[in-house]
Protein backbone atom coordinates (compact mmCIF):
# COMPACT_ATOMS: atom_id res chain seq x y z
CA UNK A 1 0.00 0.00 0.00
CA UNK A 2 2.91 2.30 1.15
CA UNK A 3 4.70 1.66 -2.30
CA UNK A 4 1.60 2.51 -4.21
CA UNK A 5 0.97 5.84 -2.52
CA UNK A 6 4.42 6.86 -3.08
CA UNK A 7 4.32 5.92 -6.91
CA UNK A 8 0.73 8.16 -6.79
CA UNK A 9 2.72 10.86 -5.20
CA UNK A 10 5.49 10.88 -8.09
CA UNK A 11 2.87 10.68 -10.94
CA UNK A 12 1.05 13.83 -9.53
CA UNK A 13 4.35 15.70 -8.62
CA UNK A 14 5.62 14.76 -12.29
CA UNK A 15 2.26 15.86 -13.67
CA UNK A 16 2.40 19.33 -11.69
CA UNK A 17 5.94 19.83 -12.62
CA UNK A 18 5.63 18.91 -16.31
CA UNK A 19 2.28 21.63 -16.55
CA UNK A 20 3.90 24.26 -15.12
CA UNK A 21 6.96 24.04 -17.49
CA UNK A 22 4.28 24.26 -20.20
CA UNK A 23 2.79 27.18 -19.14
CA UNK A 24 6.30 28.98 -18.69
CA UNK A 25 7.00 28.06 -22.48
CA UNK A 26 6.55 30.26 -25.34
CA UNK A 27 2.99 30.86 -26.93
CA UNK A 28 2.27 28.76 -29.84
CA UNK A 29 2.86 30.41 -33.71
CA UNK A 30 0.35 31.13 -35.49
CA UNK A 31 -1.34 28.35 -37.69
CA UNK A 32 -0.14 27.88 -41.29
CA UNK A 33 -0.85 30.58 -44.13
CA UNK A 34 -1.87 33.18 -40.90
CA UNK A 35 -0.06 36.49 -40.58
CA UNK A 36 3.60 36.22 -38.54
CA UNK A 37 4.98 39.23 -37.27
CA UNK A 38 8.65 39.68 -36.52
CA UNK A 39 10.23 42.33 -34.30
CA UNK A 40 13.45 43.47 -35.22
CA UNK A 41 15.71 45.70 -32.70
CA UNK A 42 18.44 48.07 -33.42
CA UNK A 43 20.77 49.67 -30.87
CA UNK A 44 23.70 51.63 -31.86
CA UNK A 45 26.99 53.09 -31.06
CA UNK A 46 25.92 56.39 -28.90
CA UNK A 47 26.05 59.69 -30.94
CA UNK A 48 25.63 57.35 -34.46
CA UNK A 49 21.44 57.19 -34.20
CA UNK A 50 21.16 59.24 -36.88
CA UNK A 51 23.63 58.29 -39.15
CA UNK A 52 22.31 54.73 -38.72
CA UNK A 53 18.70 56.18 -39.68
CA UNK A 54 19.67 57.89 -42.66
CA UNK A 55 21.67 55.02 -43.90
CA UNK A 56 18.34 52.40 -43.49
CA UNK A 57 16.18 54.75 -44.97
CA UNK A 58 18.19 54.90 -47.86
CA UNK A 59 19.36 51.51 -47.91
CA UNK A 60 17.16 48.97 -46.63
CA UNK A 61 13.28 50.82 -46.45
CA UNK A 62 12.98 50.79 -50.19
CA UNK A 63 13.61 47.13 -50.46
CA UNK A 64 10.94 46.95 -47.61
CA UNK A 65 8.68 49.08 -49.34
CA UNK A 66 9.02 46.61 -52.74
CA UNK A 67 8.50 43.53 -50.15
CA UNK A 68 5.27 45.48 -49.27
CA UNK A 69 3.88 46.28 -52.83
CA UNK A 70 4.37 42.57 -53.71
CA UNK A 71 2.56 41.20 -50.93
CA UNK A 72 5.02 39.02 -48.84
CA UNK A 73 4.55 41.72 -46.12
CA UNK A 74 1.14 43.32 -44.79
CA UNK A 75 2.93 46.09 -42.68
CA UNK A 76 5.68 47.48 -41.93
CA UNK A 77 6.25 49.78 -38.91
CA UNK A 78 9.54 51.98 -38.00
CA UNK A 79 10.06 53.36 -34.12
CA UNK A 80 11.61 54.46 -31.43
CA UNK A 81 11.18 54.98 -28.32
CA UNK A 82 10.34 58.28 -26.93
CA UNK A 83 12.19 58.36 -23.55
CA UNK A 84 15.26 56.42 -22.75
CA UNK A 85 16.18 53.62 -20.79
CA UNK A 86 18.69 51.56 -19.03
CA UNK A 87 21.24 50.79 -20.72
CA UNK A 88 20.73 47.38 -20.77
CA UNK A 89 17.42 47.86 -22.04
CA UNK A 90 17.99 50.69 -24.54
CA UNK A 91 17.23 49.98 -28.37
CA UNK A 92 16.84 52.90 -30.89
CA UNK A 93 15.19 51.87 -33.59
CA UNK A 94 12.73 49.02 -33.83
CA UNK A 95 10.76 47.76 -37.31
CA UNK A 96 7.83 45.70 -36.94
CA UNK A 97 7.08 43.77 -40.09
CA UNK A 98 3.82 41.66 -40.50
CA UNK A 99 4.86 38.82 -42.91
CA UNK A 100 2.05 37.39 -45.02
CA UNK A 101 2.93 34.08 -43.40
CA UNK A 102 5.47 32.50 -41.71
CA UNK A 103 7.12 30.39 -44.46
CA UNK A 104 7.55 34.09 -46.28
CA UNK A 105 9.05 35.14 -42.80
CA UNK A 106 11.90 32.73 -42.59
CA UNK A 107 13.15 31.67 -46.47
CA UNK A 108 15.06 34.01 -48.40
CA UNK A 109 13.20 36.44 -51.01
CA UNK A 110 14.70 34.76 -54.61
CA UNK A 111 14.05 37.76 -56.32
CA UNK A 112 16.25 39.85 -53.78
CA UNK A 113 19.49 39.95 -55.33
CA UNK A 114 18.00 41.39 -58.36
CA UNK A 115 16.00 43.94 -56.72
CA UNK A 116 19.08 45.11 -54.70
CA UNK A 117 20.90 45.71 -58.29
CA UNK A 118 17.52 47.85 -59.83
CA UNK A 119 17.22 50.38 -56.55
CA UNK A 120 20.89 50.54 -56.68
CA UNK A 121 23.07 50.42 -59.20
CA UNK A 122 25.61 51.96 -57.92
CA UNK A 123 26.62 48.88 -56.07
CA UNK A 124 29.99 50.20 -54.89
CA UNK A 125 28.34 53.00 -52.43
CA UNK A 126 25.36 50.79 -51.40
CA UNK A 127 28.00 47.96 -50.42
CA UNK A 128 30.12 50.73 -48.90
CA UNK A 129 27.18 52.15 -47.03
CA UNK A 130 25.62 48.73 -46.01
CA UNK A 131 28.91 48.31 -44.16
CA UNK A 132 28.88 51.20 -42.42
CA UNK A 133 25.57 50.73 -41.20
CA UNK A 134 26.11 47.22 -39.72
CA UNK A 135 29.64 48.82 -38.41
CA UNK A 136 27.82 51.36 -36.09
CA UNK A 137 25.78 48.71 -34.64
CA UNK A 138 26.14 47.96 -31.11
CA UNK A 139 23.25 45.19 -31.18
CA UNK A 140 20.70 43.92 -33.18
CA UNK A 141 17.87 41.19 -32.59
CA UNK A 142 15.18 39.48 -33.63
CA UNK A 143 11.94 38.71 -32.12
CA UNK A 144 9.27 36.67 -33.64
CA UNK A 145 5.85 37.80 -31.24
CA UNK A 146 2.74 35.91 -31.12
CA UNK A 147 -0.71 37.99 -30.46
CA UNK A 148 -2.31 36.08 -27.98
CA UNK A 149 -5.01 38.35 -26.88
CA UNK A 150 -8.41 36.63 -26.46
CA UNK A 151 -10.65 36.86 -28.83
CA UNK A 152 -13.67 39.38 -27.84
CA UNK A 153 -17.09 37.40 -26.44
């Protein structure tokens, strides 16, 4: 009897243990063919926030813009925050893009390599600038989010 209430007791601690890792886990994805959204953080080299700006507006948001048009993306959102952190903490620039779906979200665009050569053909100073953009980085990261606010009764 003794050994079968202690095997009871491991089943339910193993149980409780095991459902509370789940709940500490990340959210589920969305489903197949739904909308994924991807977060992506920029923090840079103090004094270079600017610099960095100018160079992704130039460089990058016009191949975002074409991503848009075609219809891979749904959104895309630029920001930053209006008061400052810790330093730990601190980004600059964040852009929010709403994929179409998630396998658009993580393969590469096949079209990309010629779109980079039509917005600039002067592929010298984009490669040039590209650099210098990535060189006044301090950090950069990605965050795939998950909406999981419940749907409205």
């Amino acid at each position: 009897m003794r050994r079968l209430l202690l095997l009871f007791l491991f089943a339910v601690l193993v149980f409780a243990s095991t459902t509370a890792l789940r709940a500490q886990g990340a959210p589920v994805q969305t489903a197949a063919g739904q909308p994924y959204t991807v977060e992506y953080y920029y923090k840079l080299q103090w004094g270079h926030q600017q610099e960095f700006l100018d160079l992704f507006l130039k460089n990058h948001y016009p191949m975002l813009k074409r991503e848009l048009a075609a219809g891979r993306f749904l959104s895309v959102k630029i920001e930053s925050p209006t008061y400052h952190t810790t330093e730990d903490g601190r980004w600059d620039y964040r852009v929010t893009i709403v994929y179409k779906n998630s396998t658009i979200a993580t393969t590469p665009n096949p079209d990309e390599p010629a779109l980079i050569k039509e917005l600039w053909p002067d592929q010298e100073t984009y490669k040039k600038e590209e650099q210098r953009r990535f060189e006044i980085l301090a950090g950069h990261w990605d965050l795939p989010v998950t909406d999981i606010t419940p749907a409205a009764k």
